[in-house]
N, C-alpha and C. Protein backbone atom coordinates (compact mmCIF):
# COMPACT_ATOMS: atom_id res chain seq x y z
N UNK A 1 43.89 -34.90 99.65
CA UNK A 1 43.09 -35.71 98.76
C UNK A 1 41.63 -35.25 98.74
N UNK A 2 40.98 -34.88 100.00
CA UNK A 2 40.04 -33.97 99.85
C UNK A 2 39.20 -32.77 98.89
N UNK A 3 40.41 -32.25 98.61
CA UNK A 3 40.45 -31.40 97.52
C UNK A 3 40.09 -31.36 95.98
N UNK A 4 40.28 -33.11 95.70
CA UNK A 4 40.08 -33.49 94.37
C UNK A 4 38.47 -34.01 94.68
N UNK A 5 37.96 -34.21 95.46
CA UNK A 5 36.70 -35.14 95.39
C UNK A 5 35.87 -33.65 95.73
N UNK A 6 36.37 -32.20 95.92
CA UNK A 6 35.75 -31.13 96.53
C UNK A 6 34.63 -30.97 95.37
N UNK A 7 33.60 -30.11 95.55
CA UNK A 7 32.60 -29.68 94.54
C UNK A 7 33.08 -28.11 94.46
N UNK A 8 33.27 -28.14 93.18
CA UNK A 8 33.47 -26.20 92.59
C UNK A 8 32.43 -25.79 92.64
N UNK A 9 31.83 -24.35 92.94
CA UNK A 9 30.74 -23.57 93.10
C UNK A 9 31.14 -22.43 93.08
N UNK A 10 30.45 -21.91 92.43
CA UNK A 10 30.50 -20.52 91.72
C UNK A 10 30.54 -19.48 93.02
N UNK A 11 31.30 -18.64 92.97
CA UNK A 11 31.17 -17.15 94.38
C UNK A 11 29.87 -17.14 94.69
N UNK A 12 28.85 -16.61 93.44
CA UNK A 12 27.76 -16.14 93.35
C UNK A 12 26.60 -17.09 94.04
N UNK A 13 26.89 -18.41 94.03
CA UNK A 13 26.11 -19.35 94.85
C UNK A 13 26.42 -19.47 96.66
N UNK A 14 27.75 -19.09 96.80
CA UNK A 14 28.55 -19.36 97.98
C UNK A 14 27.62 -18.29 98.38
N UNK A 15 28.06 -17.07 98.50
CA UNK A 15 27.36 -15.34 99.15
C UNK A 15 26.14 -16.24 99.04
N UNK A 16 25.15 -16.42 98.48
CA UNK A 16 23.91 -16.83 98.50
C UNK A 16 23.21 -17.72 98.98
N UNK A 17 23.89 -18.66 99.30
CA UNK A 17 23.68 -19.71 100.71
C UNK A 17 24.04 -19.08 101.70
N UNK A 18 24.67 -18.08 101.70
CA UNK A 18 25.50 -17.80 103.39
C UNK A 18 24.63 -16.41 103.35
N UNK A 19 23.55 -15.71 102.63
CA UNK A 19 22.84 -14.53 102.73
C UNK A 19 21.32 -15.84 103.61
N UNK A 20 20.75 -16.60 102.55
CA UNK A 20 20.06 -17.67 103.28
C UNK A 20 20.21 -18.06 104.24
N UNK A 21 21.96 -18.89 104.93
CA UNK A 21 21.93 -19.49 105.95
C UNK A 21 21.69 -18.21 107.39
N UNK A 22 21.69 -16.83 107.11
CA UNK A 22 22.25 -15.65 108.02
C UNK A 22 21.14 -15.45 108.02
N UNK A 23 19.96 -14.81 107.29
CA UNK A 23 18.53 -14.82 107.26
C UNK A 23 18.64 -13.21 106.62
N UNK A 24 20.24 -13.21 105.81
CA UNK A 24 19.87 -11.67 105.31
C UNK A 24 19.26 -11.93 103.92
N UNK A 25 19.05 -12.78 103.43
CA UNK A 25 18.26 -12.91 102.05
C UNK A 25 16.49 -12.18 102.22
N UNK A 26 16.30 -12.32 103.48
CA UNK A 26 15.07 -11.77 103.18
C UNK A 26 14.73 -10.36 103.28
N UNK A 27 16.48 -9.71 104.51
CA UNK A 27 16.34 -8.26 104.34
C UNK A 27 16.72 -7.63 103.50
N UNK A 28 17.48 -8.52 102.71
CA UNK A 28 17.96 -7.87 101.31
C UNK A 28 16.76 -7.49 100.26
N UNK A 29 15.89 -8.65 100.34
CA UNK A 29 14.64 -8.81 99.48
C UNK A 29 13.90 -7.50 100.12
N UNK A 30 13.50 -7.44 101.69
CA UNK A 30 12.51 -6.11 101.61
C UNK A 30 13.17 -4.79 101.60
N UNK A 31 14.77 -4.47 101.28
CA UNK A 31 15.10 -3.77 100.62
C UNK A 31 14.75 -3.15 99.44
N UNK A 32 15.25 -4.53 98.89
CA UNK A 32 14.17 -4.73 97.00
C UNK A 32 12.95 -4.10 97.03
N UNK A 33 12.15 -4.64 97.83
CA UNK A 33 10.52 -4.00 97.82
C UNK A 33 10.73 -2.86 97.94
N UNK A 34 11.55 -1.92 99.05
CA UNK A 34 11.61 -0.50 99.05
C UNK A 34 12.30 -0.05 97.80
N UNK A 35 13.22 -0.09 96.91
CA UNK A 35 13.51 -0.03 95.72
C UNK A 35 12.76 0.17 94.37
N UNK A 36 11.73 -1.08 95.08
CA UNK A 36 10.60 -1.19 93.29
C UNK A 36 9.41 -0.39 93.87
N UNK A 37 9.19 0.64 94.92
CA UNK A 37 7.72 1.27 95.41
C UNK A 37 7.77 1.84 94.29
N UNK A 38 8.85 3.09 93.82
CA UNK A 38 8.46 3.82 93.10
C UNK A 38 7.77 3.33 92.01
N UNK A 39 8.47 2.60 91.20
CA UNK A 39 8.08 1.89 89.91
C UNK A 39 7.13 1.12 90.48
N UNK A 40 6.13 0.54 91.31
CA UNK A 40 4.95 0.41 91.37
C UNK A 40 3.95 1.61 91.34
N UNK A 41 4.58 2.39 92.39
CA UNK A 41 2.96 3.88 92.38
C UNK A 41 3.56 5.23 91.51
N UNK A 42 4.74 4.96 90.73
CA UNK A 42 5.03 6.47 90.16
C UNK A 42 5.55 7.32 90.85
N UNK A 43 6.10 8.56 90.28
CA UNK A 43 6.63 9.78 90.50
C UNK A 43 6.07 10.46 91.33
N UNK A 44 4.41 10.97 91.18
CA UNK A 44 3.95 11.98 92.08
C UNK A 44 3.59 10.97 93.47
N UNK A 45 3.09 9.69 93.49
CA UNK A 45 3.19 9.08 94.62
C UNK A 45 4.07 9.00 95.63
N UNK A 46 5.39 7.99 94.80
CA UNK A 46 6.64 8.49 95.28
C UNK A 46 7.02 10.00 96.54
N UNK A 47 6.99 10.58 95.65
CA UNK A 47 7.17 11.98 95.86
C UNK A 47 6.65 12.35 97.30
N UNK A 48 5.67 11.83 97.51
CA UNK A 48 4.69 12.22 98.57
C UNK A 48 4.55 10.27 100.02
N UNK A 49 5.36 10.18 99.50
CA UNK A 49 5.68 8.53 100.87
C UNK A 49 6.89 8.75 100.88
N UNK A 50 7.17 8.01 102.04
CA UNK A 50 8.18 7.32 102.72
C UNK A 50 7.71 6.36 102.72
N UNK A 51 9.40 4.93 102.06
CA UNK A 51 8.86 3.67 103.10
C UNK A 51 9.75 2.52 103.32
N UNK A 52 9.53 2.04 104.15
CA UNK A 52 10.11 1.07 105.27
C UNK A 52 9.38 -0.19 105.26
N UNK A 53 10.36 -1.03 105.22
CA UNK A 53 9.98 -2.71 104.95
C UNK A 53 10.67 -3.60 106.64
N UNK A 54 9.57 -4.19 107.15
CA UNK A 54 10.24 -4.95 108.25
C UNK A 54 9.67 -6.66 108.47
N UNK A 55 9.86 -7.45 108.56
CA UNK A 55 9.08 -8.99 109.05
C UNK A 55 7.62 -8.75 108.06
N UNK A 56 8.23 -8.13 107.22
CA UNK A 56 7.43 -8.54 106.22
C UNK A 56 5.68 -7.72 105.99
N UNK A 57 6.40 -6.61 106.95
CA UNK A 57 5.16 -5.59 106.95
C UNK A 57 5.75 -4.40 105.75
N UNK A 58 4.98 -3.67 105.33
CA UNK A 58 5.40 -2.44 104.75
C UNK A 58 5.17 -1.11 105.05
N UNK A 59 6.07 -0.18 105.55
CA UNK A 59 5.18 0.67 106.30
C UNK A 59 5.38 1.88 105.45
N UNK A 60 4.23 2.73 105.41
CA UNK A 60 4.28 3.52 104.28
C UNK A 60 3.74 5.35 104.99
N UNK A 61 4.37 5.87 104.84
CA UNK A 61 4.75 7.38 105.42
C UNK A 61 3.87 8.00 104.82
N UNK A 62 2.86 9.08 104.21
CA UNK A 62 2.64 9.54 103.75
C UNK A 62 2.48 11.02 104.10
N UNK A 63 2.77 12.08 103.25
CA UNK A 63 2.56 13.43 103.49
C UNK A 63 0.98 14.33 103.01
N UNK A 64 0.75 13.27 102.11
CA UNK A 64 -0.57 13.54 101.61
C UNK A 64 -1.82 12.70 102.34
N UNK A 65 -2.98 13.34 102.85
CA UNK A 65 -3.96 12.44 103.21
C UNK A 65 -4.74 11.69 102.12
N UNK A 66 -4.72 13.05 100.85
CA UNK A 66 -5.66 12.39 99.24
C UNK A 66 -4.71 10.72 99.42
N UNK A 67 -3.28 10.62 99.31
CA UNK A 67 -2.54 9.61 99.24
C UNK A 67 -2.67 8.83 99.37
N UNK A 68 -2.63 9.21 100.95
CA UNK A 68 -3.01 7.59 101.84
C UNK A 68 -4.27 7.12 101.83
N UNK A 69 -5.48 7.69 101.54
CA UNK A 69 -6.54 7.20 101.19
C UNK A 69 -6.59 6.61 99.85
N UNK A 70 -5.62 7.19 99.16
CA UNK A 70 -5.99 6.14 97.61
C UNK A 70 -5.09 4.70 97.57
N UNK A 71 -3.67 4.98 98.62
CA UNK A 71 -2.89 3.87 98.67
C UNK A 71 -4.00 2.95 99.37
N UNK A 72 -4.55 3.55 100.73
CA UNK A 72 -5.61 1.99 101.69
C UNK A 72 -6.57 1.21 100.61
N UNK A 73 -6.83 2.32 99.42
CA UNK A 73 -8.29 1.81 98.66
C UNK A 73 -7.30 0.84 97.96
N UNK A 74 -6.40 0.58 97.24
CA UNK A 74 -5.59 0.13 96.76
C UNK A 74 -4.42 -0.82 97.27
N UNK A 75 -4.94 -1.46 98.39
CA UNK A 75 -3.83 -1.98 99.41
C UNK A 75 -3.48 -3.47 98.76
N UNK A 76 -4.57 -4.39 98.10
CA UNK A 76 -3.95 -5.45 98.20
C UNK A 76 -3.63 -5.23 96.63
N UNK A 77 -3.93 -4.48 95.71
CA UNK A 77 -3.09 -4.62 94.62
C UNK A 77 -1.65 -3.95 95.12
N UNK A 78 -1.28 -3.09 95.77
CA UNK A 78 0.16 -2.79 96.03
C UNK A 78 1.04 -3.97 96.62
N UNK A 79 0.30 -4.98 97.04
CA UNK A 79 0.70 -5.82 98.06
C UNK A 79 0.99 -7.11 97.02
N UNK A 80 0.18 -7.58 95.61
CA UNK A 80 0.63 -7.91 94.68
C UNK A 80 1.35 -7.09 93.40
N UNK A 81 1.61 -6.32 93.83
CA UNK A 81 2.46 -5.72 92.48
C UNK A 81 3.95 -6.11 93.20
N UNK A 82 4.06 -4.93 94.35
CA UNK A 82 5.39 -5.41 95.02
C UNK A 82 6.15 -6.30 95.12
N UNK A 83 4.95 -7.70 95.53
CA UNK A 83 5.92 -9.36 95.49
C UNK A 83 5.88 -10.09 93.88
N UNK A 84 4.90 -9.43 92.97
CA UNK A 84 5.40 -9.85 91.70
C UNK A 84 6.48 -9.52 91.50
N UNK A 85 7.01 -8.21 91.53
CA UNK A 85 7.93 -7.55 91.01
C UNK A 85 9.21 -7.94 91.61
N UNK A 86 9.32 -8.34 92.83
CA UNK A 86 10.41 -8.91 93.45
C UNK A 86 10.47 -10.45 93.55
N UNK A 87 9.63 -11.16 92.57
CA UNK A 87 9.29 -12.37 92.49
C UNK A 87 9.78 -13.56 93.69
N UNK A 88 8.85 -13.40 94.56
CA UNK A 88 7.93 -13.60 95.99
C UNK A 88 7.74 -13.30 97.25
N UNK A 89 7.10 -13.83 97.76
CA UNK A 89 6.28 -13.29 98.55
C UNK A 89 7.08 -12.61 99.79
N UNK A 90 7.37 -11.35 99.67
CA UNK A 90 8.16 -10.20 100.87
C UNK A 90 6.88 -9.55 101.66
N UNK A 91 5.95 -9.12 101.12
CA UNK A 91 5.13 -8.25 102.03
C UNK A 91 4.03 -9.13 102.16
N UNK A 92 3.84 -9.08 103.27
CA UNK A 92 2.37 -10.10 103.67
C UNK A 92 1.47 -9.01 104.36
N UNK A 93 1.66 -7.51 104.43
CA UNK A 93 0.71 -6.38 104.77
C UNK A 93 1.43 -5.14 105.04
N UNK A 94 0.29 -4.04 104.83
CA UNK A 94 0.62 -2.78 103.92
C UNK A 94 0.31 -1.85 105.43
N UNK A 95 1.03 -1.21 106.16
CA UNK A 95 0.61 -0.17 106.71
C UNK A 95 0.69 1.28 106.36
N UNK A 96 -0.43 1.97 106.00
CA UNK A 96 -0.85 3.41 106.02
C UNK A 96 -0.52 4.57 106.79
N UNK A 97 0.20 5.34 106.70
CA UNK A 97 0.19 5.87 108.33
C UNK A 97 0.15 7.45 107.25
């Protein structure tokens, strides 16, 4: 009898409470952030980083020094482009290396 008083819910909601209840919703999300770098800094940027998303840091590789000096000058707009684009807030700070 249980069964009739049950609430239907879509797969797509189920996985998604149980990515929330596990706490992988948010590593999925700074996945995302590593996904949308390119399409934030472009091709030749791209080209020239590595990067890695953890507790909400971003850590960013670079092979170029011109790079990483234009990414630091540019840190908190990367830091709002990223969580616009993944609409909220994943990176709360940008490391340079």
């Amino acid at each position: 009898m249980g069964i009739r008083n049950a609430k239907v819910r879509h797969i797509g909601e189920l996985i998604g409470d149980m990515f929330e209840d596990s706490g992988l919703e948010s590593k999925n999300s700074e996945l995302d952030v590593c996904d949308l770098w390119r399409s934030v800094v472009g091709d030749m940027v791209n080209a020239r980083t590595a990067v890695s998303c953890s507790d909400g840091v971003l850590y960013v590789k670079c092979s170029s020094s011109v790079v990483a000096k234009q990414l630091s000058m540019e840190r908190e707009g990367l830091l709002h482009a990223l969580n616009s684009k993944v609409g909220r807030l994943i990176v709360r700070r940008v490391v340079i290396r």
